[in-house]
C-alpha atoms as a PDB file:
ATOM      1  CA  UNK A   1      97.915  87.843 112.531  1.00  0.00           C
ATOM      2  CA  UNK A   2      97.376  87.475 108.954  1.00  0.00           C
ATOM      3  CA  UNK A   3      99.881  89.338 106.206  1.00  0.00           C
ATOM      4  CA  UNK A   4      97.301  90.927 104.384  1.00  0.00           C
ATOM      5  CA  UNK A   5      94.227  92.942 104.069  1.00  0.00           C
ATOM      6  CA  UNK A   6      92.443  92.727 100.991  1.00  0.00           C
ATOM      7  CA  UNK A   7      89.858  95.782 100.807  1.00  0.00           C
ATOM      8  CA  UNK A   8      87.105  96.756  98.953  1.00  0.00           C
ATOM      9  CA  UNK A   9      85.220  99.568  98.731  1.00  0.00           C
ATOM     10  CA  UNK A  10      81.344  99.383  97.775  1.00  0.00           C
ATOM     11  CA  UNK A  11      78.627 101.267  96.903  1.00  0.00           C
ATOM     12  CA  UNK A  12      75.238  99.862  95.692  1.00  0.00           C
ATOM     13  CA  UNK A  13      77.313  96.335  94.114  1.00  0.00           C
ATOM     14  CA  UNK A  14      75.777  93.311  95.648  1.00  0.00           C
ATOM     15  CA  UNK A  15      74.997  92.629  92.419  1.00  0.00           C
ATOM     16  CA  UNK A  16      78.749  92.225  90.936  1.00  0.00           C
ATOM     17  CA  UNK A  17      80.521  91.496  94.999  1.00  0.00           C
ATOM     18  CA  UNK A  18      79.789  87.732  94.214  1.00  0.00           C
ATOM     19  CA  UNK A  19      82.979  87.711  91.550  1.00  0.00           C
ATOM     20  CA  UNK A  20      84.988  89.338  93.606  1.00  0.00           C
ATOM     21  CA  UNK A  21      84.035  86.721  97.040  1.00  0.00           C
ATOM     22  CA  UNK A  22      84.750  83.391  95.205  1.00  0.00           C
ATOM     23  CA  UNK A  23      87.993  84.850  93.895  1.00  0.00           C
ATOM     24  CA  UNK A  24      89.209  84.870  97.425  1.00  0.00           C
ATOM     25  CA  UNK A  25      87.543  81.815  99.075  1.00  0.00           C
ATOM     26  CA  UNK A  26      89.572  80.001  95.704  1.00  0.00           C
ATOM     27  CA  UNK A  27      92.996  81.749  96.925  1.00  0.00           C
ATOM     28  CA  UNK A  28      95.928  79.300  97.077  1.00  0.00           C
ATOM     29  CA  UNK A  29      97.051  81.046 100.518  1.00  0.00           C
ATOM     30  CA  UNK A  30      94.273  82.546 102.566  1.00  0.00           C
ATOM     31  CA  UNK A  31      96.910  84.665 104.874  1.00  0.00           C
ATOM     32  CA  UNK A  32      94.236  87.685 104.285  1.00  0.00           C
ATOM     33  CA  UNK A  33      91.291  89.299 105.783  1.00  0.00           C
ATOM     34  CA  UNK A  34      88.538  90.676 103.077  1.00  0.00           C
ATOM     35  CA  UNK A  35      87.466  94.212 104.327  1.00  0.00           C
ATOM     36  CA  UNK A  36      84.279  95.577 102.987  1.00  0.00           C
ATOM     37  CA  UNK A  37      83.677  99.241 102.847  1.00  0.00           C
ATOM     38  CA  UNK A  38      80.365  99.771 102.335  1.00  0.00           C
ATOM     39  CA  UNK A  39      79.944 103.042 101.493  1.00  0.00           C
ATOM     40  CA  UNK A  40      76.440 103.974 102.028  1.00  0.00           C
ATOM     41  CA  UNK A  41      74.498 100.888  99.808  1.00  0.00           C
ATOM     42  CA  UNK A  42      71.256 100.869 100.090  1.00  0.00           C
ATOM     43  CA  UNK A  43      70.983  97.691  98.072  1.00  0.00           C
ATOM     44  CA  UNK A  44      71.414  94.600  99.738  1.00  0.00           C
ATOM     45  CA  UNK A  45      75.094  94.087 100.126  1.00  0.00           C
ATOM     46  CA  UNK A  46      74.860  93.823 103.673  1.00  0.00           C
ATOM     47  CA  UNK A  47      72.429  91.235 103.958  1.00  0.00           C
ATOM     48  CA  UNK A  48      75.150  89.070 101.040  1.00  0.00           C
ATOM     49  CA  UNK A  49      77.929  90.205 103.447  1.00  0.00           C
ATOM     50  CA  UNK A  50      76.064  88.691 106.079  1.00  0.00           C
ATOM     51  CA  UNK A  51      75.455  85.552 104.499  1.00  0.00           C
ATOM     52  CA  UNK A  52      79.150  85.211 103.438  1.00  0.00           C
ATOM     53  CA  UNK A  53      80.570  86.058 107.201  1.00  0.00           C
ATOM     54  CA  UNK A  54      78.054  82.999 108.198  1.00  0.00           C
ATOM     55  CA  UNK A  55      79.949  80.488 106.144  1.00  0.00           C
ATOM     56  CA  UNK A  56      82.852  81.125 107.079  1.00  0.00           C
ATOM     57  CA  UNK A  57      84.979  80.212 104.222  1.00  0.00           C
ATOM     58  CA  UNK A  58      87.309  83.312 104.407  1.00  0.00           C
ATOM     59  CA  UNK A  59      87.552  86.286 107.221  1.00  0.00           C
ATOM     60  CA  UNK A  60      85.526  88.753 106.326  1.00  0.00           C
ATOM     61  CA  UNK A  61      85.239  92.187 108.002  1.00  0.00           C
ATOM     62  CA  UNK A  62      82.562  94.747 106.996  1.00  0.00           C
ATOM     63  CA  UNK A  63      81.952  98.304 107.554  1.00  0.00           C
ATOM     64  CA  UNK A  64      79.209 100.529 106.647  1.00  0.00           C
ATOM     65  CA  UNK A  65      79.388 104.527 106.580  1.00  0.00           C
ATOM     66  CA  UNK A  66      77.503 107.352 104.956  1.00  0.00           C
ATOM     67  CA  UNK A  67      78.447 107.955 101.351  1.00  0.00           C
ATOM     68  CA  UNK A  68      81.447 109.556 101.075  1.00  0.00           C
ATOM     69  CA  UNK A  69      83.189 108.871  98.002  1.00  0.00           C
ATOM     70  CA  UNK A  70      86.027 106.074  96.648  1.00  0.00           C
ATOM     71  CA  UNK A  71      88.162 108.354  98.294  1.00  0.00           C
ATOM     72  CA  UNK A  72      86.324 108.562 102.028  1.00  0.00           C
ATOM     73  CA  UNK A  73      85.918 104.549 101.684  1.00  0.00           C
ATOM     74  CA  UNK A  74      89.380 104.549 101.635  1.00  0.00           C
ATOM     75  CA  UNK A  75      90.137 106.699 104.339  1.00  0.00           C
ATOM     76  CA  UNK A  76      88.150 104.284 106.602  1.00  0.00           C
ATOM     77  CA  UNK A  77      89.886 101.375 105.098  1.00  0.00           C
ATOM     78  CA  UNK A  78      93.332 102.534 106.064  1.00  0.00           C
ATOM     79  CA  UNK A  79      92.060 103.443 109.793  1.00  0.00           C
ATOM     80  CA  UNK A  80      90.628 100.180 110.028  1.00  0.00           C
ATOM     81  CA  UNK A  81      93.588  97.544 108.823  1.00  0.00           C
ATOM     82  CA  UNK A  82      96.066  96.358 110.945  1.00  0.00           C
ATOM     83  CA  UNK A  83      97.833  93.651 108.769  1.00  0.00           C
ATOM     84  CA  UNK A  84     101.195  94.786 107.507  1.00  0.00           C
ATOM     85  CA  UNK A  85      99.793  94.632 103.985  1.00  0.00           C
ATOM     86  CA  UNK A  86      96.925  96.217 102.095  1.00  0.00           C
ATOM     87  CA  UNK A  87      95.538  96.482  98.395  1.00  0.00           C
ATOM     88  CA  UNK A  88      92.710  97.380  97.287  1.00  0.00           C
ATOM     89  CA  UNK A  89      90.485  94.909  94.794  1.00  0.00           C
ATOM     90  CA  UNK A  90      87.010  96.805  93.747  1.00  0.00           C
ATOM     91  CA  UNK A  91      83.724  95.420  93.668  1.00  0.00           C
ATOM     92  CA  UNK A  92      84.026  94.641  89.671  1.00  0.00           C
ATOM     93  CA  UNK A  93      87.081  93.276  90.288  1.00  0.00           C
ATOM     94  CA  UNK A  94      88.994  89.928  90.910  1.00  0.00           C
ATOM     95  CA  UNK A  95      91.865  88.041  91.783  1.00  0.00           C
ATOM     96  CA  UNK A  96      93.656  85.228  90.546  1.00  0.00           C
ATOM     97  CA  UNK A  97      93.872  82.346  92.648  1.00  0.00           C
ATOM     98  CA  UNK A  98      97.299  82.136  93.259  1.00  0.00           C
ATOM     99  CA  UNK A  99      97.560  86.037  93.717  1.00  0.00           C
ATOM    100  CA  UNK A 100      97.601  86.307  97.501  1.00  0.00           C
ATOM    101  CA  UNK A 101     100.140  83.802  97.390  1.00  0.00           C
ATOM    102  CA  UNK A 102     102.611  85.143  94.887  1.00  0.00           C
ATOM    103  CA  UNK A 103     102.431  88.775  97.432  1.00  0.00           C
ATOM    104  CA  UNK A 104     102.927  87.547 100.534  1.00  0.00           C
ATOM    105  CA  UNK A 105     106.067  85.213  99.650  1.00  0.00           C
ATOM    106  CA  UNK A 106     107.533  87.650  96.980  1.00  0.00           C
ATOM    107  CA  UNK A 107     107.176  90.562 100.301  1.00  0.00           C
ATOM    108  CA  UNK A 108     108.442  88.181 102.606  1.00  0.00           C
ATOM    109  CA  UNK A 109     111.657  87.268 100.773  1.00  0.00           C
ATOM    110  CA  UNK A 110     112.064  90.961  99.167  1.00  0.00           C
ATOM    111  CA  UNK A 111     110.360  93.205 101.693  1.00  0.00           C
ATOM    112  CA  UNK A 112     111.895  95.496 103.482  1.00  0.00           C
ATOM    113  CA  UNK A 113     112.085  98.701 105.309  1.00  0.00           C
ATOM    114  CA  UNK A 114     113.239 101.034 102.592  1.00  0.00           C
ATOM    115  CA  UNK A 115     110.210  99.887  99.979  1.00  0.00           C
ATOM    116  CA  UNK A 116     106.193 100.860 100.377  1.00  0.00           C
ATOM    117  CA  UNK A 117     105.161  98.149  98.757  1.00  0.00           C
ATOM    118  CA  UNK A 118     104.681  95.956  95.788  1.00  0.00           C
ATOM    119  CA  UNK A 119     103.412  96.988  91.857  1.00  0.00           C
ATOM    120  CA  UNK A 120     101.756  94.156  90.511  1.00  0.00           C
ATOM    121  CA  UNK A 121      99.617  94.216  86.934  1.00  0.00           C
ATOM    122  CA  UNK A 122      96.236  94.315  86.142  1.00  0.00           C
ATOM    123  CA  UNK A 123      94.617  92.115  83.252  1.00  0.00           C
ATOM    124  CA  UNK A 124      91.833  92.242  81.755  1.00  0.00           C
ATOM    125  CA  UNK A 125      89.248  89.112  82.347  1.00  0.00           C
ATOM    126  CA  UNK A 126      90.975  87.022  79.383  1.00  0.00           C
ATOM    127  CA  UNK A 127      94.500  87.987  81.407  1.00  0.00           C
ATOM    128  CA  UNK A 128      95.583  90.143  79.102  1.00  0.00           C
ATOM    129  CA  UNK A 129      97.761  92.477  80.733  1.00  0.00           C
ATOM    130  CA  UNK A 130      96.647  96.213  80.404  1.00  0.00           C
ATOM    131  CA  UNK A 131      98.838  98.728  79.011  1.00  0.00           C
ATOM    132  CA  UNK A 132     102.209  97.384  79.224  1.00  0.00           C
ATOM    133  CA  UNK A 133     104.199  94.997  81.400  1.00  0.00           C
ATOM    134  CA  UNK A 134     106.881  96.352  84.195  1.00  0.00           C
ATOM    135  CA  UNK A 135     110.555  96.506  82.661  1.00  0.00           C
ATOM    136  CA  UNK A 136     112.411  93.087  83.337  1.00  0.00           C
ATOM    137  CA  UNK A 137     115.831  94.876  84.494  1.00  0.00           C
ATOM    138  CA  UNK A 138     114.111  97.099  86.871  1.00  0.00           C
ATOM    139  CA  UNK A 139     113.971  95.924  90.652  1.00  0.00           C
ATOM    140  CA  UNK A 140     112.262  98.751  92.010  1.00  0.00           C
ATOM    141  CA  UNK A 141     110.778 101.644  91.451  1.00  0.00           C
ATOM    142  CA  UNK A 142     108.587 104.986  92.374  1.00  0.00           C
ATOM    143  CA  UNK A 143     104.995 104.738  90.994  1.00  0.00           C
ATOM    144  CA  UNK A 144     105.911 108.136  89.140  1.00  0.00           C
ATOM    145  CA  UNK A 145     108.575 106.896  87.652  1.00  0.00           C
ATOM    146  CA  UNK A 146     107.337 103.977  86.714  1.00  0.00           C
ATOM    147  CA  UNK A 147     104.636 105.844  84.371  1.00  0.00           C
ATOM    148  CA  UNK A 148     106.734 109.298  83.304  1.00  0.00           C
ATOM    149  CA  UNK A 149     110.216 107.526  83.127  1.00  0.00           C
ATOM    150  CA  UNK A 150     110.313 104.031  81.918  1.00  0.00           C
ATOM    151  CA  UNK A 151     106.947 104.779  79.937  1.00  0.00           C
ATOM    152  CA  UNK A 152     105.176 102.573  81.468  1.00  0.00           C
ATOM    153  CA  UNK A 153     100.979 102.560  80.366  1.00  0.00           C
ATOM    154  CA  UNK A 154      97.664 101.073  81.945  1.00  0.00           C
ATOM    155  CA  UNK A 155      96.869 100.486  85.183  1.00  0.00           C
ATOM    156  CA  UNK A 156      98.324  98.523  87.773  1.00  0.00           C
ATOM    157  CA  UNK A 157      98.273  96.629  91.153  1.00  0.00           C
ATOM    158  CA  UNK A 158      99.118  98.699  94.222  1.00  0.00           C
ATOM    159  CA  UNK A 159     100.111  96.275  97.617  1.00  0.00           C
ATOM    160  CA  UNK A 160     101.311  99.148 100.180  1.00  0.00           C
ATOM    161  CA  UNK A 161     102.798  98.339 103.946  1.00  0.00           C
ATOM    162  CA  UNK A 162     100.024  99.458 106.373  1.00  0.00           C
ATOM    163  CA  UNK A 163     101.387 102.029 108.080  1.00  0.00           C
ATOM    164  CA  UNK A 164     102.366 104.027 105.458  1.00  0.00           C
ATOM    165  CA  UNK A 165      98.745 104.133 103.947  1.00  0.00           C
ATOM    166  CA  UNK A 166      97.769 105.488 106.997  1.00  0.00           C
ATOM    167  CA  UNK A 167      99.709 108.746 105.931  1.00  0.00           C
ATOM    168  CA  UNK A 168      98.009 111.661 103.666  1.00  0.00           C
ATOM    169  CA  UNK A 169      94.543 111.055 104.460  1.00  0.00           C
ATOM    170  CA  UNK A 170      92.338 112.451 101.772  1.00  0.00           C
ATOM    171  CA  UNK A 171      90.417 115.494 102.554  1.00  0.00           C
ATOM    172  CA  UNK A 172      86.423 115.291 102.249  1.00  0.00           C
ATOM    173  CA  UNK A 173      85.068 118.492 100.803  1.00  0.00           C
ATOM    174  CA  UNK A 174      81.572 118.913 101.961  1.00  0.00           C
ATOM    175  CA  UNK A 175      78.881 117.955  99.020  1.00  0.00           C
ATOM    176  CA  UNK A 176      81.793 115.903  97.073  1.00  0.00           C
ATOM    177  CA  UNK A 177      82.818 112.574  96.473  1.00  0.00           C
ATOM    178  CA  UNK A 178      85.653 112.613  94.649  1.00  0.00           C
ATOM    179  CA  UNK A 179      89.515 113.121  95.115  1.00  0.00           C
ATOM    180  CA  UNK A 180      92.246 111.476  92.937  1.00  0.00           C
ATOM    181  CA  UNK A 181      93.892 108.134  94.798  1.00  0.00           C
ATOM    182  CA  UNK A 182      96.873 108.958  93.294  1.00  0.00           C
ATOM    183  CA  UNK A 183      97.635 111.851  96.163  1.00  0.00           C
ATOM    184  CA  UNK A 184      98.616 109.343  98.441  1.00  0.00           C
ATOM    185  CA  UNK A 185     100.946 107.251  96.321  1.00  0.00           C
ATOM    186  CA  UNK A 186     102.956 110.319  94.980  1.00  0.00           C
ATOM    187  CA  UNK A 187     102.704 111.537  98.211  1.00  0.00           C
ATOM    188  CA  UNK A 188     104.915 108.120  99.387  1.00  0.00           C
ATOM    189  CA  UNK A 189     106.945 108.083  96.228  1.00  0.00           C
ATOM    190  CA  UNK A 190     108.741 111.568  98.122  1.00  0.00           C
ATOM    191  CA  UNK A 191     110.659 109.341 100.403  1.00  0.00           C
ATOM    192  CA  UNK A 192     110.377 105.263  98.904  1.00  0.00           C
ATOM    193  CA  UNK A 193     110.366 103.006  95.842  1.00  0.00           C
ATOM    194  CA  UNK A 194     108.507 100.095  95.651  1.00  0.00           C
ATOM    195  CA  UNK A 195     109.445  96.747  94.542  1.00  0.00           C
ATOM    196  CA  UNK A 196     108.155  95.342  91.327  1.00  0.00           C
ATOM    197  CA  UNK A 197     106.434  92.339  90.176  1.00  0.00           C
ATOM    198  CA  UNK A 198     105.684  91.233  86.886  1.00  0.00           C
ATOM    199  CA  UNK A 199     102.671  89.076  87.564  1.00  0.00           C
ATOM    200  CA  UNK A 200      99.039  89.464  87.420  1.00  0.00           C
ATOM    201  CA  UNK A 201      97.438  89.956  90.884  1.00  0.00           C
ATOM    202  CA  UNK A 202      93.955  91.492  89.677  1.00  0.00           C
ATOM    203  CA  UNK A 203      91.347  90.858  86.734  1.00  0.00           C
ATOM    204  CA  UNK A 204      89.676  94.186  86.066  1.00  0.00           C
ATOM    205  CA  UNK A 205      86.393  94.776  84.671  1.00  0.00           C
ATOM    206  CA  UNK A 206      85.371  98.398  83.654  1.00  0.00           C
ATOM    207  CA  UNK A 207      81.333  98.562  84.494  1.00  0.00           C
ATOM    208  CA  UNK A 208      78.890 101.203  83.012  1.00  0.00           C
ATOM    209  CA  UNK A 209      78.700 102.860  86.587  1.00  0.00           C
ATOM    210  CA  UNK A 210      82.408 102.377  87.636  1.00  0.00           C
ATOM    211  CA  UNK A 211      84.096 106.156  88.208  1.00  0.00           C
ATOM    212  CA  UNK A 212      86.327 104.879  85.346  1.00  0.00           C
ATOM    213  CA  UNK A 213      83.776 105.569  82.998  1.00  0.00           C
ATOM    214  CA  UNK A 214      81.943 108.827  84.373  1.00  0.00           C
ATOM    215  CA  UNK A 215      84.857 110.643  84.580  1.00  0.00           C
ATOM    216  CA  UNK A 216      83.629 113.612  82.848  1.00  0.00           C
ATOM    217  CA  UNK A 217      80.861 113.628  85.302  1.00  0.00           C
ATOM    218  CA  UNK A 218      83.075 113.453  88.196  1.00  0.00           C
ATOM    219  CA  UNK A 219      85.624 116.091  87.375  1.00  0.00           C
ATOM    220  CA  UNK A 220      82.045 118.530  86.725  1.00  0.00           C
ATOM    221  CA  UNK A 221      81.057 117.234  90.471  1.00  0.00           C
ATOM    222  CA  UNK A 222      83.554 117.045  92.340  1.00  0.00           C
ATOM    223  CA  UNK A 223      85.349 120.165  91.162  1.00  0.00           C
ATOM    224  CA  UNK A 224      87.321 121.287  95.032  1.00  0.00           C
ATOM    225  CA  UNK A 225      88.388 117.707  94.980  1.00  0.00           C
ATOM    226  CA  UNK A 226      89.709 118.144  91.531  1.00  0.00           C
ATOM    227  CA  UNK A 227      91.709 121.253  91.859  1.00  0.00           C
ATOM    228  CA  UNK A 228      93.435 119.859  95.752  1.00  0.00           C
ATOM    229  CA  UNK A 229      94.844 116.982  93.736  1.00  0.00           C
ATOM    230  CA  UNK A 230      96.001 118.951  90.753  1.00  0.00           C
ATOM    231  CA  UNK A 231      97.438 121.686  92.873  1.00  0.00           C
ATOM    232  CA  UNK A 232      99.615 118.717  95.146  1.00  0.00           C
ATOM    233  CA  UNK A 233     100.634 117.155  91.662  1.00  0.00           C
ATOM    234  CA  UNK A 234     102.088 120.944  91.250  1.00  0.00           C
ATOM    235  CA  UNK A 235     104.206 120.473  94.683  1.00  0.00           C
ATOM    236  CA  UNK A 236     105.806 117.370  93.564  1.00  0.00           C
ATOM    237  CA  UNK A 237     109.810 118.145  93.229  1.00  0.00           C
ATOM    238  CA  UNK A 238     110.488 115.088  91.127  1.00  0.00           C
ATOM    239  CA  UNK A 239     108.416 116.194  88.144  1.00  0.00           C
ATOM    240  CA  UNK A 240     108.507 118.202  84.782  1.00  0.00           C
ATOM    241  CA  UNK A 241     107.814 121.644  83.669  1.00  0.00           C
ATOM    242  CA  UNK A 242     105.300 120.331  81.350  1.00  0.00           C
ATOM    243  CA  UNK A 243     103.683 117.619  83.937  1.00  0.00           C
ATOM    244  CA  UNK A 244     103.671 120.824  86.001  1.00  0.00           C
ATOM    245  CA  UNK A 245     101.891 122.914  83.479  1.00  0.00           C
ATOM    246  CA  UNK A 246      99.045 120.106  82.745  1.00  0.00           C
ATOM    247  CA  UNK A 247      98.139 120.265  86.206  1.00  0.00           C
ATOM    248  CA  UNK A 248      98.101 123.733  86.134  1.00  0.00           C
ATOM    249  CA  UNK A 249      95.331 123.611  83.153  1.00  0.00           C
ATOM    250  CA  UNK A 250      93.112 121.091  85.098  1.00  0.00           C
ATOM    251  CA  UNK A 251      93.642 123.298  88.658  1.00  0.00           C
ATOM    252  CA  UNK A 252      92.327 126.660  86.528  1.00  0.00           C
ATOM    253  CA  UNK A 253      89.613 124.589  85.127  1.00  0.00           C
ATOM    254  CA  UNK A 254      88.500 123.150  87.891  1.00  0.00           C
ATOM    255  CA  UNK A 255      88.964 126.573  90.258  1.00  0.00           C
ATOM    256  CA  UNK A 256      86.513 127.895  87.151  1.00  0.00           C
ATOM    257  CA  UNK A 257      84.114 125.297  88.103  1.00  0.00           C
ATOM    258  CA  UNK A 258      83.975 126.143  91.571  1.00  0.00           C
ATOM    259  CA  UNK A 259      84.077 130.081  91.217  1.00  0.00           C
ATOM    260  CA  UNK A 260      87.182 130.320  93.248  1.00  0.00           C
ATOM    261  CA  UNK A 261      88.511 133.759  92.504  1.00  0.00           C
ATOM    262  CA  UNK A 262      91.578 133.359  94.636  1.00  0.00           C
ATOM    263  CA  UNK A 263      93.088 130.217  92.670  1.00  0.00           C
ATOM    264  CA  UNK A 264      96.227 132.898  91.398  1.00  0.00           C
ATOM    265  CA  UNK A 265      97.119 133.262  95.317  1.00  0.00           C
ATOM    266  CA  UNK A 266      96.685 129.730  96.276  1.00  0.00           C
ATOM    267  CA  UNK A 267      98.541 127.744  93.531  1.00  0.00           C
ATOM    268  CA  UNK A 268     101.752 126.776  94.665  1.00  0.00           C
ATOM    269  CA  UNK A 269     103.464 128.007  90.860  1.00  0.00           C
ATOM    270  CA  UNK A 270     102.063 131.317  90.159  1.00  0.00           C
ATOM    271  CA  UNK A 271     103.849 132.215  87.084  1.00  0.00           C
ATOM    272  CA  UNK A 272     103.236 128.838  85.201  1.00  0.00           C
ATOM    273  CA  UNK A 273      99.138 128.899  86.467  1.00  0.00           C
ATOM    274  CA  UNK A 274      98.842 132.456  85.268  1.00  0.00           C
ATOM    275  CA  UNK A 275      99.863 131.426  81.450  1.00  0.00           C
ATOM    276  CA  UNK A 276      97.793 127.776  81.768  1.00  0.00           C
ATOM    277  CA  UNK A 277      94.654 130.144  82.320  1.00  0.00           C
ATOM    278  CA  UNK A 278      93.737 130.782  78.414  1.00  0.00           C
ATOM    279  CA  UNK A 279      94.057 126.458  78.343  1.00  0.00           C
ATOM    280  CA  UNK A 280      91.905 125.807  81.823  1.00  0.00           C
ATOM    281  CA  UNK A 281      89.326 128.425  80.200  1.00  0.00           C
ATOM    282  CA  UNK A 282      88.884 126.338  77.032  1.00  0.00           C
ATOM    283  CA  UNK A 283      89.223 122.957  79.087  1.00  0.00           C
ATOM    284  CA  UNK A 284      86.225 124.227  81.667  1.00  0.00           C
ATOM    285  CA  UNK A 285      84.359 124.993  78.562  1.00  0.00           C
ATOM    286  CA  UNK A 286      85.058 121.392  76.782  1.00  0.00           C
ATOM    287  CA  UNK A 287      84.318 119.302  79.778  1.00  0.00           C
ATOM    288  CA  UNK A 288      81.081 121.272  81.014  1.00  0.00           C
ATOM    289  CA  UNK A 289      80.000 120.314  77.180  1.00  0.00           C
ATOM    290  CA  UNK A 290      80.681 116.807  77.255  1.00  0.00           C
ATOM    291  CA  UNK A 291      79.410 116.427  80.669  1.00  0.00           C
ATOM    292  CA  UNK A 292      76.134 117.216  79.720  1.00  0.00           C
ATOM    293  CA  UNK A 293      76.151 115.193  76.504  1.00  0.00           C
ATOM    294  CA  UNK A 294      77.593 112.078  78.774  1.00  0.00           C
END
């Protein structure tokens, strides 16, 4: 069985997969199956898929659903692998050649029992490293901490062991498509660290359509999704009063959006979302602006 899963989550990108294929048929080490989640295209990624299966150059394994968000993509993703391994590489996105490589020999001579995974970096497509590179005295580390302690900035690259992914699936909320990844890995960081690598293991490009860039428009749309994943960020025991209290703005804005009266008696701080309310008022009212002038 191969190491790892390398899955990607699609919607309407046949255009931009291409990038992202001859990344991995160029991998050093090709210990990894490519899992598409095709999340409802009706372009013609499956027909490309198709095409790419037939040549058999790398194994590829492809799944369509019904539209169901990033989010719902990667629920199906994490029922679907079975390597000990995953990370997920978007449809805009690509690797480095030697990037499956430098994961699967850093896990197996550093992997263990006690980590969920690896944090990689990102770069941008000159390799420029976004935000800021991992510590070099640091060995491992929670994803949290990672971003709130050692200050680290700008996304990175997430490898998590299999079975652990399969915890904290993310709820679908009927007419959304949206609910913030990050649930999952704070969710983990309650009970393990990951290990860190200082190497780049994706090349990142932000497209007009990515959810990167429509975030405005997502937070408007997707407003139940929005206030679960602020209201868990709440629950976390390893954060801040202030962390606390940002959530607690986005949760009342977002319970605003949805016309949930009851969002006093279901926040798990009650005090601290009763004096973010005058802040969640003025955010609702900011983002429902710039939503409509996205």
């Amino acid at each position: 069985m191969k190491m790892l899963t390398i899955f990607t989550p699609t919607f309407n990108r046949a255009y931009c997969l291409d990038k992202c294929y001859q990344s991995l048929v160029n991998q050093t080490s090709k210990d990894f199956v490519w899992l598409i989640i095709d999340d409802g295209s009706t372009d013609h990624t499956k027909d490309l898929v198709n095409h790419w299966i037939a040549e058999k150059r790398i194994e590829i394994q492809y799944h369509w659903q019904e539209n169901q968000g990033m989010h719902g993509a990667h629920n199906t993703a994490y029922e679907l692998i079975n390597t000990e391994l995953n990370v997920c590489i978007d449809s805009d996105d690509y690797m480095p050649e030697d990037a499956v490589e430098k994961i699967v020999s850093f896990w197996k001579k550093y992997g263990n029992s006690q980590m969920s995974g690896i944090i990689g970096l990102d770069a941008f497509n000159d390799n420029k490293v976004i935000g800021t590179k991992i510590p070099e005295h640091l060995i491992s580390s929670t994803l949290f901490d990672l971003y709130y302690k050692h200050g680290v900035i700008g996304d990175k690259k997430l490898v998590y062991r299999t079975d652990l992914t399969k915890e904290f699936p993310y709820p679908i909320f009927n007419n959304e498509k949206y609910v913030g990844l990050a649930y999952k890995y704070y969710m983990l960081d309650k009970q393990y660290e990951m290990l860190l690598l200082n190497e780049v293991l994706c090349c990142v490009e932000y497209l007009p359509d990515g959810s990167s860039n429509n975030m405005f428009n997502q937070y408007r749309r997707n407003p139940k999704g929005f206030a679960f994943y602020r209201k868990e960020l709440m629950k976390l025991p390893f954060t801040s009063i202030s962390f606390k209290f940002r959530q607690a703005i986005h949760y009342v804005s977002s319970s605003l959006m949805v016309n949930n009266r009851r969002f006093l008696k279901e926040t798990p701080i009650k005090s601290l979302t009763f004096l973010a309310i005058p802040f969640g008022i003025l955010l609702y009212f900011y983002i429902s602006k710039s939503s409509r002038n996205a």
